[in-house]
C-alpha atoms as a PDB file:
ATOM      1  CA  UNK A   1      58.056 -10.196 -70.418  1.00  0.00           C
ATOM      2  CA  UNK A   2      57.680  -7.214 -68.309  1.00  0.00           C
ATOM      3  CA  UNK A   3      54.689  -6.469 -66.245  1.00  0.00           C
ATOM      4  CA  UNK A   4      53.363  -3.627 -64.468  1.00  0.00           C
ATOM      5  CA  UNK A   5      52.349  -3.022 -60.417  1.00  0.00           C
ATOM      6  CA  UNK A   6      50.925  -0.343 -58.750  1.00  0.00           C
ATOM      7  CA  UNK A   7      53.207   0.623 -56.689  1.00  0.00           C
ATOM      8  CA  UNK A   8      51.874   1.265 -53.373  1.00  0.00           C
ATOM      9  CA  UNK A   9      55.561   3.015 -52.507  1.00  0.00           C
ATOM     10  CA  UNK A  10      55.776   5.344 -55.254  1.00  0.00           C
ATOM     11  CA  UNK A  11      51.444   5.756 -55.851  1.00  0.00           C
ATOM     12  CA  UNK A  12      51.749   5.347 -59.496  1.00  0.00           C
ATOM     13  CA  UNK A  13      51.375   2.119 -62.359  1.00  0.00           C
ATOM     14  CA  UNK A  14      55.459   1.055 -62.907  1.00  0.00           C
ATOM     15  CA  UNK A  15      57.183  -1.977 -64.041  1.00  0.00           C
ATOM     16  CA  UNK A  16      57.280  -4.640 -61.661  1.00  0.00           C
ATOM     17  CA  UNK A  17      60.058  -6.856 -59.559  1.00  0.00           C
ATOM     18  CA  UNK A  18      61.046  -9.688 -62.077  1.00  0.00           C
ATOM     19  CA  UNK A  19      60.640 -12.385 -58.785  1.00  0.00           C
ATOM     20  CA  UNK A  20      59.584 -12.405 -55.568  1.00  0.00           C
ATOM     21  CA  UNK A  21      62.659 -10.886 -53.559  1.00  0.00           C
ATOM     22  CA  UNK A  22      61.810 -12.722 -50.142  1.00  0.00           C
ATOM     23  CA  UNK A  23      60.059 -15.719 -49.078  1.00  0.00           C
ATOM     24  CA  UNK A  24      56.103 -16.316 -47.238  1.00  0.00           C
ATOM     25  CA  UNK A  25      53.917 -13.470 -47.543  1.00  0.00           C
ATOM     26  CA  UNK A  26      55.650 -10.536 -47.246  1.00  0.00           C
ATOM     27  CA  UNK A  27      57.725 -11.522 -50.339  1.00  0.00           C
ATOM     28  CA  UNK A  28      54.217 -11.944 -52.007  1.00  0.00           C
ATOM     29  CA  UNK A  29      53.003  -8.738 -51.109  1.00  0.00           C
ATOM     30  CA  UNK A  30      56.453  -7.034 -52.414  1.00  0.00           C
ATOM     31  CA  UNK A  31      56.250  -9.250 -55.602  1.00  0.00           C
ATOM     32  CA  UNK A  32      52.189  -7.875 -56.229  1.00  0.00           C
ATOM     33  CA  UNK A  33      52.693  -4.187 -54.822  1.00  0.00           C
ATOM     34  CA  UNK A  34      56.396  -2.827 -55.123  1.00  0.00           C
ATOM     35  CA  UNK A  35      57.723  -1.779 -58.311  1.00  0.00           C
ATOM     36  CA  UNK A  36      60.998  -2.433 -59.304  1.00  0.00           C
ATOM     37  CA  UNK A  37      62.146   1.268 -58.944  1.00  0.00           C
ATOM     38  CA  UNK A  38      60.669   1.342 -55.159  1.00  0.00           C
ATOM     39  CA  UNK A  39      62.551  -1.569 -54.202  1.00  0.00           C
ATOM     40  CA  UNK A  40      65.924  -0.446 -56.085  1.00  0.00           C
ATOM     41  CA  UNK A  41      65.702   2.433 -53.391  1.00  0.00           C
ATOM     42  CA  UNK A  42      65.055   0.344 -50.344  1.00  0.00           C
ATOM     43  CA  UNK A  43      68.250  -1.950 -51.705  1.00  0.00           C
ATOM     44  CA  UNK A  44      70.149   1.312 -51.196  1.00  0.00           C
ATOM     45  CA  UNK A  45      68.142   2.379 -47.955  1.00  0.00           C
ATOM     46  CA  UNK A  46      68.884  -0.833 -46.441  1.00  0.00           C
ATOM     47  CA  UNK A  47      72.366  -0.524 -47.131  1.00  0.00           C
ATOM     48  CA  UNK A  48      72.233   2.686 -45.604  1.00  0.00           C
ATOM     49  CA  UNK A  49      70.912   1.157 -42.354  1.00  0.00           C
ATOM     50  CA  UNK A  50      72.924  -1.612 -42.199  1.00  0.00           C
ATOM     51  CA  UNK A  51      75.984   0.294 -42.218  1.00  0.00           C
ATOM     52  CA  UNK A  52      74.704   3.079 -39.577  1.00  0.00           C
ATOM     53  CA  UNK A  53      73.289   1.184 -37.213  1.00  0.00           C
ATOM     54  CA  UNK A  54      76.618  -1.538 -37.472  1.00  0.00           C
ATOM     55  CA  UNK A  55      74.003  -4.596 -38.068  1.00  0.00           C
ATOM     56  CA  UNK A  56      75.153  -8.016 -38.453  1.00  0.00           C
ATOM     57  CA  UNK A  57      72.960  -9.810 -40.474  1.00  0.00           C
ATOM     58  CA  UNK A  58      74.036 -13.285 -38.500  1.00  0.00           C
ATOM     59  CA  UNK A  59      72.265 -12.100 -35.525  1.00  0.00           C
ATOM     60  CA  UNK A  60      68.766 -13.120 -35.289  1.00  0.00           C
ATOM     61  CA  UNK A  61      67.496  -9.205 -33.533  1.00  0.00           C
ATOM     62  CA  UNK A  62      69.729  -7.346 -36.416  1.00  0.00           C
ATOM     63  CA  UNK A  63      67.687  -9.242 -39.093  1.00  0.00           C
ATOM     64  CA  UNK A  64      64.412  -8.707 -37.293  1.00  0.00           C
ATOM     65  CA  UNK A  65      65.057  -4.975 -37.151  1.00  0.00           C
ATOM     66  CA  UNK A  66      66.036  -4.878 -40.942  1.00  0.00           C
ATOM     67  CA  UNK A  67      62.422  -6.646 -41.274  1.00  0.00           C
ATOM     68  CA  UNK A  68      60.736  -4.003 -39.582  1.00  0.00           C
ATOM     69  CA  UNK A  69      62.409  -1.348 -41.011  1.00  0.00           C
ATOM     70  CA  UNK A  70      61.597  -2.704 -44.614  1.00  0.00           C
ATOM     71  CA  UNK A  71      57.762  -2.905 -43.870  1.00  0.00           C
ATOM     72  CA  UNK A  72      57.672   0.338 -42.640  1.00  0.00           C
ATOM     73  CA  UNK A  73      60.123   1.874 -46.000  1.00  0.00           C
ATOM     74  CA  UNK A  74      57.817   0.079 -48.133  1.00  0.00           C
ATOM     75  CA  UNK A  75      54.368   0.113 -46.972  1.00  0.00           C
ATOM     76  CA  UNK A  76      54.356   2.306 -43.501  1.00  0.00           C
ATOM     77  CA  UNK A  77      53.711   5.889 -43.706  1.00  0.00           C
END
């Protein structure tokens, strides 16, 4: 069954993520705000930046940045 967000990303009613993609709140607020099309294009974004910035995701400040960059893709202006 598919269901439909508005999609604070995108500003319009689309069909939503299937599962919340991260745990704790900010998962939560994805799951109930991000539609599945928004968060196709921060899965490409964040590829983007982990590549250009040479992040390894094993280090505890390259994850934190990746955080912070994915609240501000998603719900920053």
């Amino acid at each position: 069954m598919s269901r439909s967000v508005f999609c604070v990303k995108l500003k319009q009613e689309l069909l939503g993520l299937d599962f919340k993609p991260l745990p704790g709140d900010l998962g939560e607020k994805i799951y109930n705000s991000i539609s599945k099309e928004a968060w196709s294009q921060w899965l490409a974004h964040q590829t983007m930046i982990i590549n250009e910035n040479r992040l390894n995701l094993a280090d505890d400040s390259s994850r934190k940045f990746l955080r912070q960059q994915l609240e501000f893709y998603l719900f920053g202006e």
